[in-house]
C-alpha atoms as a PDB file:
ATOM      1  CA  UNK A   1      76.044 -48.824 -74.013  1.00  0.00           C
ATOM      2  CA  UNK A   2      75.878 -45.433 -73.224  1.00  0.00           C
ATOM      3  CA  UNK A   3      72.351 -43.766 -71.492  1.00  0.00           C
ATOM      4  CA  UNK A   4      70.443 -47.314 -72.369  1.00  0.00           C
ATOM      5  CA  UNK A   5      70.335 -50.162 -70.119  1.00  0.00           C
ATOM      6  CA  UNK A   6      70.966 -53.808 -71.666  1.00  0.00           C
ATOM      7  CA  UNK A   7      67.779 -55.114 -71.101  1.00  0.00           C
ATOM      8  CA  UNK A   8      66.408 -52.685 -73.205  1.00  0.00           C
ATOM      9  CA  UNK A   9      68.679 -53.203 -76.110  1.00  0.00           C
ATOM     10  CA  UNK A  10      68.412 -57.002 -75.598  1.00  0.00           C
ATOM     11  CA  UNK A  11      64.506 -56.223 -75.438  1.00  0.00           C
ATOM     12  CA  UNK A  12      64.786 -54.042 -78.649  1.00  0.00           C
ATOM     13  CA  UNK A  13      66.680 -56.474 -80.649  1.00  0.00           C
ATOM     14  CA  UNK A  14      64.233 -59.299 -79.449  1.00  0.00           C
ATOM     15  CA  UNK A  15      61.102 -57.770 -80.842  1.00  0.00           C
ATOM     16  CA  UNK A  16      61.756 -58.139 -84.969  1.00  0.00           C
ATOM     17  CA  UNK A  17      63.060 -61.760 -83.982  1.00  0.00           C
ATOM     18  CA  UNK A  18      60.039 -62.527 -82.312  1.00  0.00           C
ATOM     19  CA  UNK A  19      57.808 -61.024 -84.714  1.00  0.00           C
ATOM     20  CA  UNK A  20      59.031 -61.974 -88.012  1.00  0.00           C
ATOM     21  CA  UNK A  21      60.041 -65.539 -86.343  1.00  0.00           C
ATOM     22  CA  UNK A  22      56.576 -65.982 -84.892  1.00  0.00           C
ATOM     23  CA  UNK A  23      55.049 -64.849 -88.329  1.00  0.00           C
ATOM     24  CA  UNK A  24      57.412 -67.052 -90.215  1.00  0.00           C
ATOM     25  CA  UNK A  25      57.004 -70.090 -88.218  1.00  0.00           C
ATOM     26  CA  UNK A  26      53.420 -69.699 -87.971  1.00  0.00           C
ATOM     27  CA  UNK A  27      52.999 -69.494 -91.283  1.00  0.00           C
ATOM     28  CA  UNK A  28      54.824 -72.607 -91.721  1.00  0.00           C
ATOM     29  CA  UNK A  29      52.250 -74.667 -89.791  1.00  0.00           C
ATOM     30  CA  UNK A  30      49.220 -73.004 -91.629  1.00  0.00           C
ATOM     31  CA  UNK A  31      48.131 -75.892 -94.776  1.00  0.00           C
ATOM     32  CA  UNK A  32      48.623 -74.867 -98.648  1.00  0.00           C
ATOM     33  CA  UNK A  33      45.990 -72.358 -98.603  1.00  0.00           C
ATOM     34  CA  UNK A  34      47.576 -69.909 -96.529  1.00  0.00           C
ATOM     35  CA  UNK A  35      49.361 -67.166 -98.481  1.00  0.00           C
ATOM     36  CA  UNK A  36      51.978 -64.867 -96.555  1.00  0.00           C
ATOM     37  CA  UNK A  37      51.565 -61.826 -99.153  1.00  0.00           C
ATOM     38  CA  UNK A  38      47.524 -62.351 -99.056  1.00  0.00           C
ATOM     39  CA  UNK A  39      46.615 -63.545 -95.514  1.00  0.00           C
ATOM     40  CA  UNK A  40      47.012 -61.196 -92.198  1.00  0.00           C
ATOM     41  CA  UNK A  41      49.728 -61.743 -89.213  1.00  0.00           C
ATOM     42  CA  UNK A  42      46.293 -61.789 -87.450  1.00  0.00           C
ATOM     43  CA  UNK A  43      44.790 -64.593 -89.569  1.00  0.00           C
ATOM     44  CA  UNK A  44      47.931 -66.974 -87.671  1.00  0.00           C
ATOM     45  CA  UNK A  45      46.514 -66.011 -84.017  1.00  0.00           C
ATOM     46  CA  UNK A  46      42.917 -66.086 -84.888  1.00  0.00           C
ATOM     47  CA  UNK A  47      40.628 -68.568 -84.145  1.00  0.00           C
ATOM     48  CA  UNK A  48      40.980 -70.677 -86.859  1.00  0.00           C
ATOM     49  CA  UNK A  49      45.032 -70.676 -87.413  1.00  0.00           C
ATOM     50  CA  UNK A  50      46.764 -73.866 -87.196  1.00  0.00           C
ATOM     51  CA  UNK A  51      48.950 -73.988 -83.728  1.00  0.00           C
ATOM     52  CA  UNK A  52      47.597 -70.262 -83.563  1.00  0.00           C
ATOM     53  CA  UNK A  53      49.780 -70.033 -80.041  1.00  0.00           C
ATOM     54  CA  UNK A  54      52.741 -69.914 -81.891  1.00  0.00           C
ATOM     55  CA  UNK A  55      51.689 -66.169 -83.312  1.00  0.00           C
ATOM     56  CA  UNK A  56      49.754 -65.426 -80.258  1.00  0.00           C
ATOM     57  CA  UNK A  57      52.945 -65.651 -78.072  1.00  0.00           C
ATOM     58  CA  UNK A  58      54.926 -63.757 -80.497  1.00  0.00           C
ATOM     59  CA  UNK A  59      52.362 -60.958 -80.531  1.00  0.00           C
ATOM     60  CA  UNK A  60      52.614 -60.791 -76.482  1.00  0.00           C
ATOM     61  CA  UNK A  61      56.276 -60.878 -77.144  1.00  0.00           C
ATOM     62  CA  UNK A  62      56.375 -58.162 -78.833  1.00  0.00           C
ATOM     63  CA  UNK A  63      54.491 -55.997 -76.912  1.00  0.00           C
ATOM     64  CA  UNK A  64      56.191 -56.621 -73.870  1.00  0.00           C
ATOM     65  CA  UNK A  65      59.552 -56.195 -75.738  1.00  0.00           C
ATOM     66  CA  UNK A  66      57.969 -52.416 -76.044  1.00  0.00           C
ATOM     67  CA  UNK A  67      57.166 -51.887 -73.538  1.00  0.00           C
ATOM     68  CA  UNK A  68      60.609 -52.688 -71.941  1.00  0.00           C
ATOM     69  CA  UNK A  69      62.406 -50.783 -74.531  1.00  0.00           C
ATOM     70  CA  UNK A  70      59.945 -48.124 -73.773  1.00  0.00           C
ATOM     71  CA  UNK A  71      61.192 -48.103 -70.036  1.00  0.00           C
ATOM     72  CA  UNK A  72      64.573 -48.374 -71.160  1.00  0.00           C
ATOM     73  CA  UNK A  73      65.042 -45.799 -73.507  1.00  0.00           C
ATOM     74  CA  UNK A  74      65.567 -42.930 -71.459  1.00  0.00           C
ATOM     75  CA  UNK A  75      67.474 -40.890 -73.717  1.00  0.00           C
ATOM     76  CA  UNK A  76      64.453 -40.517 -75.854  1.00  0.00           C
ATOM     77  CA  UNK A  77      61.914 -37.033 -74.832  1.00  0.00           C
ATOM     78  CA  UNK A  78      59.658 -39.142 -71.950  1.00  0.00           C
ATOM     79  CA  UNK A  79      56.132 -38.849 -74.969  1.00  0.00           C
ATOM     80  CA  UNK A  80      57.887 -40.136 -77.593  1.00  0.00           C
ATOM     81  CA  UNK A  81      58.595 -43.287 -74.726  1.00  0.00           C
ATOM     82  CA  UNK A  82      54.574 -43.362 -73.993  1.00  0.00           C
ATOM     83  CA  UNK A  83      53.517 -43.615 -77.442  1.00  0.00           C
ATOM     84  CA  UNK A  84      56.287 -46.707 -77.563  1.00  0.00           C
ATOM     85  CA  UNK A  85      54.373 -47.895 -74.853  1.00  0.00           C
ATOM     86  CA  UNK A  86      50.819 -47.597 -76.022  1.00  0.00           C
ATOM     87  CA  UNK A  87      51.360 -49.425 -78.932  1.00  0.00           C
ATOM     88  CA  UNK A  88      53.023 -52.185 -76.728  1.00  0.00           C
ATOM     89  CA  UNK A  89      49.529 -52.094 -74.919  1.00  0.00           C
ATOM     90  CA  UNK A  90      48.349 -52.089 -77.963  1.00  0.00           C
ATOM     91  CA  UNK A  91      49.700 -55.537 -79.482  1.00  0.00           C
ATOM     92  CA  UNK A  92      49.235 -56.888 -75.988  1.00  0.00           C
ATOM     93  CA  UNK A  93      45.782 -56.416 -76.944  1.00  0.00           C
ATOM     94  CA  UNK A  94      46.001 -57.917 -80.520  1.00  0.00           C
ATOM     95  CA  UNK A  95      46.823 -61.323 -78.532  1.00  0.00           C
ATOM     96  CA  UNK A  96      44.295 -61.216 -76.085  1.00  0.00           C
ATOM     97  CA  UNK A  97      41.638 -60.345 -79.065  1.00  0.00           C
ATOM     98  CA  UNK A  98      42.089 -62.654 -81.875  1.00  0.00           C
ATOM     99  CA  UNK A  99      40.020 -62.757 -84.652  1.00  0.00           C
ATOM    100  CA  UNK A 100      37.169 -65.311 -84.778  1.00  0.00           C
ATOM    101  CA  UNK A 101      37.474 -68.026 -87.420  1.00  0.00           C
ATOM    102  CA  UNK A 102      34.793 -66.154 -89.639  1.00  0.00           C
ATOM    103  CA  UNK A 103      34.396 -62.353 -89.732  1.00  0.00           C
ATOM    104  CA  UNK A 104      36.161 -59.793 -87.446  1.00  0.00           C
ATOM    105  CA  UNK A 105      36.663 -58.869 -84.292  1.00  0.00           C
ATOM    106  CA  UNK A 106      36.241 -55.092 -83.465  1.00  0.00           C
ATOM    107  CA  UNK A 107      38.311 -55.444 -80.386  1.00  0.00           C
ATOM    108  CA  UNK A 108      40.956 -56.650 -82.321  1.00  0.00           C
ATOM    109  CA  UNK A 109      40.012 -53.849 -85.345  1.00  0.00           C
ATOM    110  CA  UNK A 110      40.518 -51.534 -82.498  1.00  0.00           C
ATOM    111  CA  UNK A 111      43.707 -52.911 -80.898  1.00  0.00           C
ATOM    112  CA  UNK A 112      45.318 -53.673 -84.424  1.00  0.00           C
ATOM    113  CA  UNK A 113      44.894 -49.821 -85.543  1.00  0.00           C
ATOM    114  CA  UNK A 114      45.855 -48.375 -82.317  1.00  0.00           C
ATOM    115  CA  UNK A 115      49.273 -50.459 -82.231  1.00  0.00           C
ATOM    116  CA  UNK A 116      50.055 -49.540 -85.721  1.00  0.00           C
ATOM    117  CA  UNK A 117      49.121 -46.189 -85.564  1.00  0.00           C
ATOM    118  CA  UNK A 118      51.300 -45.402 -82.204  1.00  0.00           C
ATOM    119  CA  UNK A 119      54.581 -47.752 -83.401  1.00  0.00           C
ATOM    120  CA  UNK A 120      54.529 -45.299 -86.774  1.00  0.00           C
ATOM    121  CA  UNK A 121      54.203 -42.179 -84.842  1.00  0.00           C
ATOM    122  CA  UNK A 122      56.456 -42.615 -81.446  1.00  0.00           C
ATOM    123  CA  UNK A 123      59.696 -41.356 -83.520  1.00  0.00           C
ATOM    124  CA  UNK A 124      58.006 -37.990 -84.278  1.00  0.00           C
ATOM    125  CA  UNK A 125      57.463 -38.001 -80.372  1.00  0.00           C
ATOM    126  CA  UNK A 126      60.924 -39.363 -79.179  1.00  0.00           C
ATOM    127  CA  UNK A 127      63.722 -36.731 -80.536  1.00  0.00           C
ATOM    128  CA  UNK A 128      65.586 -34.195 -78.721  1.00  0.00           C
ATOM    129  CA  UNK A 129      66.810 -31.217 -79.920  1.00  0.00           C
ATOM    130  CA  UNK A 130      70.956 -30.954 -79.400  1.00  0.00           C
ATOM    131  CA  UNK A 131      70.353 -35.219 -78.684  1.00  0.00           C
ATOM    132  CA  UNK A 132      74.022 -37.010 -79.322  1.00  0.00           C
ATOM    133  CA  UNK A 133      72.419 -40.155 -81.220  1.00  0.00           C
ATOM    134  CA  UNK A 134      71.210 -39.430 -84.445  1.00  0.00           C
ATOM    135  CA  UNK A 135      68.092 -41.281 -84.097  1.00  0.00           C
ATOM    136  CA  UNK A 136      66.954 -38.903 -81.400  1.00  0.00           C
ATOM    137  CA  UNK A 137      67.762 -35.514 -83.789  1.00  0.00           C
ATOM    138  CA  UNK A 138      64.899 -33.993 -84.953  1.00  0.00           C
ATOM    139  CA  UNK A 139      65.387 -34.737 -89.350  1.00  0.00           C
ATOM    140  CA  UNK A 140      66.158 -38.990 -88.592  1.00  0.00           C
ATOM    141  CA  UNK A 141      63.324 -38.696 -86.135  1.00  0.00           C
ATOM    142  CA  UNK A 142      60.663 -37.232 -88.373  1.00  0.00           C
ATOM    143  CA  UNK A 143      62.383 -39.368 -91.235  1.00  0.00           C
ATOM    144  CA  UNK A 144      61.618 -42.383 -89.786  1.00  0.00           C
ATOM    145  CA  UNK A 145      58.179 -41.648 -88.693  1.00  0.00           C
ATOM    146  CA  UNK A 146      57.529 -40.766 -92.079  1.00  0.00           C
ATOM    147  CA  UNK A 147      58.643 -44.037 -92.991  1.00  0.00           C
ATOM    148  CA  UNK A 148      56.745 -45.737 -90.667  1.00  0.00           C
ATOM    149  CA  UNK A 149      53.679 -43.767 -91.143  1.00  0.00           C
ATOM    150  CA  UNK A 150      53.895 -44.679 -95.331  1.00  0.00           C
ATOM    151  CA  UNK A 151      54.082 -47.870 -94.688  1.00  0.00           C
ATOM    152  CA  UNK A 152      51.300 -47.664 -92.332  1.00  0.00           C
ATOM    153  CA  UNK A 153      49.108 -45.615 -94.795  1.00  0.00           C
ATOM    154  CA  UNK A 154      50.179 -48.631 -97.131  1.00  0.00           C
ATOM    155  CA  UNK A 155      48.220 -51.253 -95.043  1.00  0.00           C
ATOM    156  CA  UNK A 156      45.265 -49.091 -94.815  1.00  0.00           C
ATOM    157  CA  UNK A 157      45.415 -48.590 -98.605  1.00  0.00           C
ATOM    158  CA  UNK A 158      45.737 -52.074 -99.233  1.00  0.00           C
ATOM    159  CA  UNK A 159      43.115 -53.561 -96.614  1.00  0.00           C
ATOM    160  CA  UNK A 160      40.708 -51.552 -98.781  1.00  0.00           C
ATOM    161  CA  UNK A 161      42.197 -51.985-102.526  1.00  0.00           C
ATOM    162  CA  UNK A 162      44.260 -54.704-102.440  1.00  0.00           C
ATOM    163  CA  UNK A 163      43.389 -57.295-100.574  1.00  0.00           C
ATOM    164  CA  UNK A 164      45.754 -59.949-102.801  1.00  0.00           C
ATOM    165  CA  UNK A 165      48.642 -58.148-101.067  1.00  0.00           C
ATOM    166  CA  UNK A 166      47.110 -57.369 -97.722  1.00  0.00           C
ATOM    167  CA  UNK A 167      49.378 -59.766 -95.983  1.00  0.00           C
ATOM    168  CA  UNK A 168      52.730 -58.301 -97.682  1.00  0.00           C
ATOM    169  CA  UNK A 169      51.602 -54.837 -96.991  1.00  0.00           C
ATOM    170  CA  UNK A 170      50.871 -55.992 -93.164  1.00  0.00           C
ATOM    171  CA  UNK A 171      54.382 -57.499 -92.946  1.00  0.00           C
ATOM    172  CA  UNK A 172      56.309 -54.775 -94.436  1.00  0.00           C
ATOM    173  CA  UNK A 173      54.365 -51.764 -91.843  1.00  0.00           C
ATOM    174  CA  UNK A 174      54.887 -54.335 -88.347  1.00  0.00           C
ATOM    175  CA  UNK A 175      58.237 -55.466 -89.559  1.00  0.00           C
ATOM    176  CA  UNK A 176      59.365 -52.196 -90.134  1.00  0.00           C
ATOM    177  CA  UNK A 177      57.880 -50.798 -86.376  1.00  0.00           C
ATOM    178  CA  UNK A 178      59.626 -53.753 -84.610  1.00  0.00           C
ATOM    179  CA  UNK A 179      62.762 -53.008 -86.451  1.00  0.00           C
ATOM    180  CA  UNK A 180      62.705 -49.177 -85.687  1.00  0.00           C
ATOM    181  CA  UNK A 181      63.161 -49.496 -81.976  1.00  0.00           C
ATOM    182  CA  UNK A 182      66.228 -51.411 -82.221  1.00  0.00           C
ATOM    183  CA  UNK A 183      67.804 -48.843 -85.200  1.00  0.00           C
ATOM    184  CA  UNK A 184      67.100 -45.816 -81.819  1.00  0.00           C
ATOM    185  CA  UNK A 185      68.690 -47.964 -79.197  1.00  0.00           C
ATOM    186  CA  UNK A 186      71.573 -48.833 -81.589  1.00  0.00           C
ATOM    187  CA  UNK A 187      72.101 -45.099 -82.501  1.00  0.00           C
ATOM    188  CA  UNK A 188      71.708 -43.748 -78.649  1.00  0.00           C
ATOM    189  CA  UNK A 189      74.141 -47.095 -77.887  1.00  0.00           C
ATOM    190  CA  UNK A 190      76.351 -45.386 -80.212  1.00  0.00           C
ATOM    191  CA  UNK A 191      76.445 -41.700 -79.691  1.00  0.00           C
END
């Protein structure tokens, strides 16, 4: 693994398992009414979540796996690697604020937006021109911020016009940021 250390691959490739496993078994342990496409990744930490420590550890998971990666990646241009790191902060904070068992949390509001907004935006951040791994050149970089950014813009659409497919829209955005780490170590592992 050339210019990235193998904690930060292993913590790269530990962040979608922990995410869409904590979602997945959370969701498991949640009774009939709970809907994965409808209900939020936030509704299985909150408050009123059945076993609501199995998504709360996978959300401080996550953003440790982040931040590490963050560290790790040194390859990547050093803001690109800060903005990783704020939205680890970020989810951190997602844990430590659930959401009450009725209404919202602004805390949470806050932390939610911030995370999603920095893990769609970091690639834009992380490239190098003349960079060996194609995830660092500047056209994949901006590609998959764009990517991440839709599917950002997505969630935000939907949390406002489509709340039957809130949940699905959630999934797809935080799936897709906890994947996108692992695609830069892989391609700077490569290179």
């Amino acid at each position: 693994m050339r210019g990235v250390p193998w904690w930060a691959m292993l913590s790269s490739a530990l962040a979608p398992v922990l995410l869409i496993g904590g979602w997945t078994l959370a969701a498991a342990r949640q009774g009939p009414a709970f809907s994965s496409v409808r209900d939020t990744i936030s509704a299985l930490a909150g408050r009123a979540a059945t076993d609501r420590w199995l998504m709360t550890a996978a959300l401080f998971g996550l953003g440790l796996c982040h931040l590490v990666t963050a560290a790790g990646l040194r390859p990547a241009a050093p803001v690109g690697r800060l903005v990783l790191a704020v939205g680890g902060l970020a989810t951190l904070a997602v844990a430590t604020f659930p959401v009450p068992a009725v209404g919202t949390s602004a805390a949470h509001l806050a932390a939610a937006w911030v995370a999603f907004a920095a893990l769609a935006v970091w690639p834009a951040f992380a490239w190098r021109s003349g960079a060996g791994a194609a995830a660092l050149r500047p056209g994949f970089a901006l590609v998959g911020a764009a990517l991440l950014v839709g599917l950002a813009l997505w969630l935000a659409v939907a949390l406002f016009t489509d709340p039957q497919r809130l949940g699905l829209a959630e999934r797809c955005a935080a799936g897709a940021q906890a994947v996108w780490p692992l695609v830069v170590v892989v391609s700077v592992a490569a290179a």
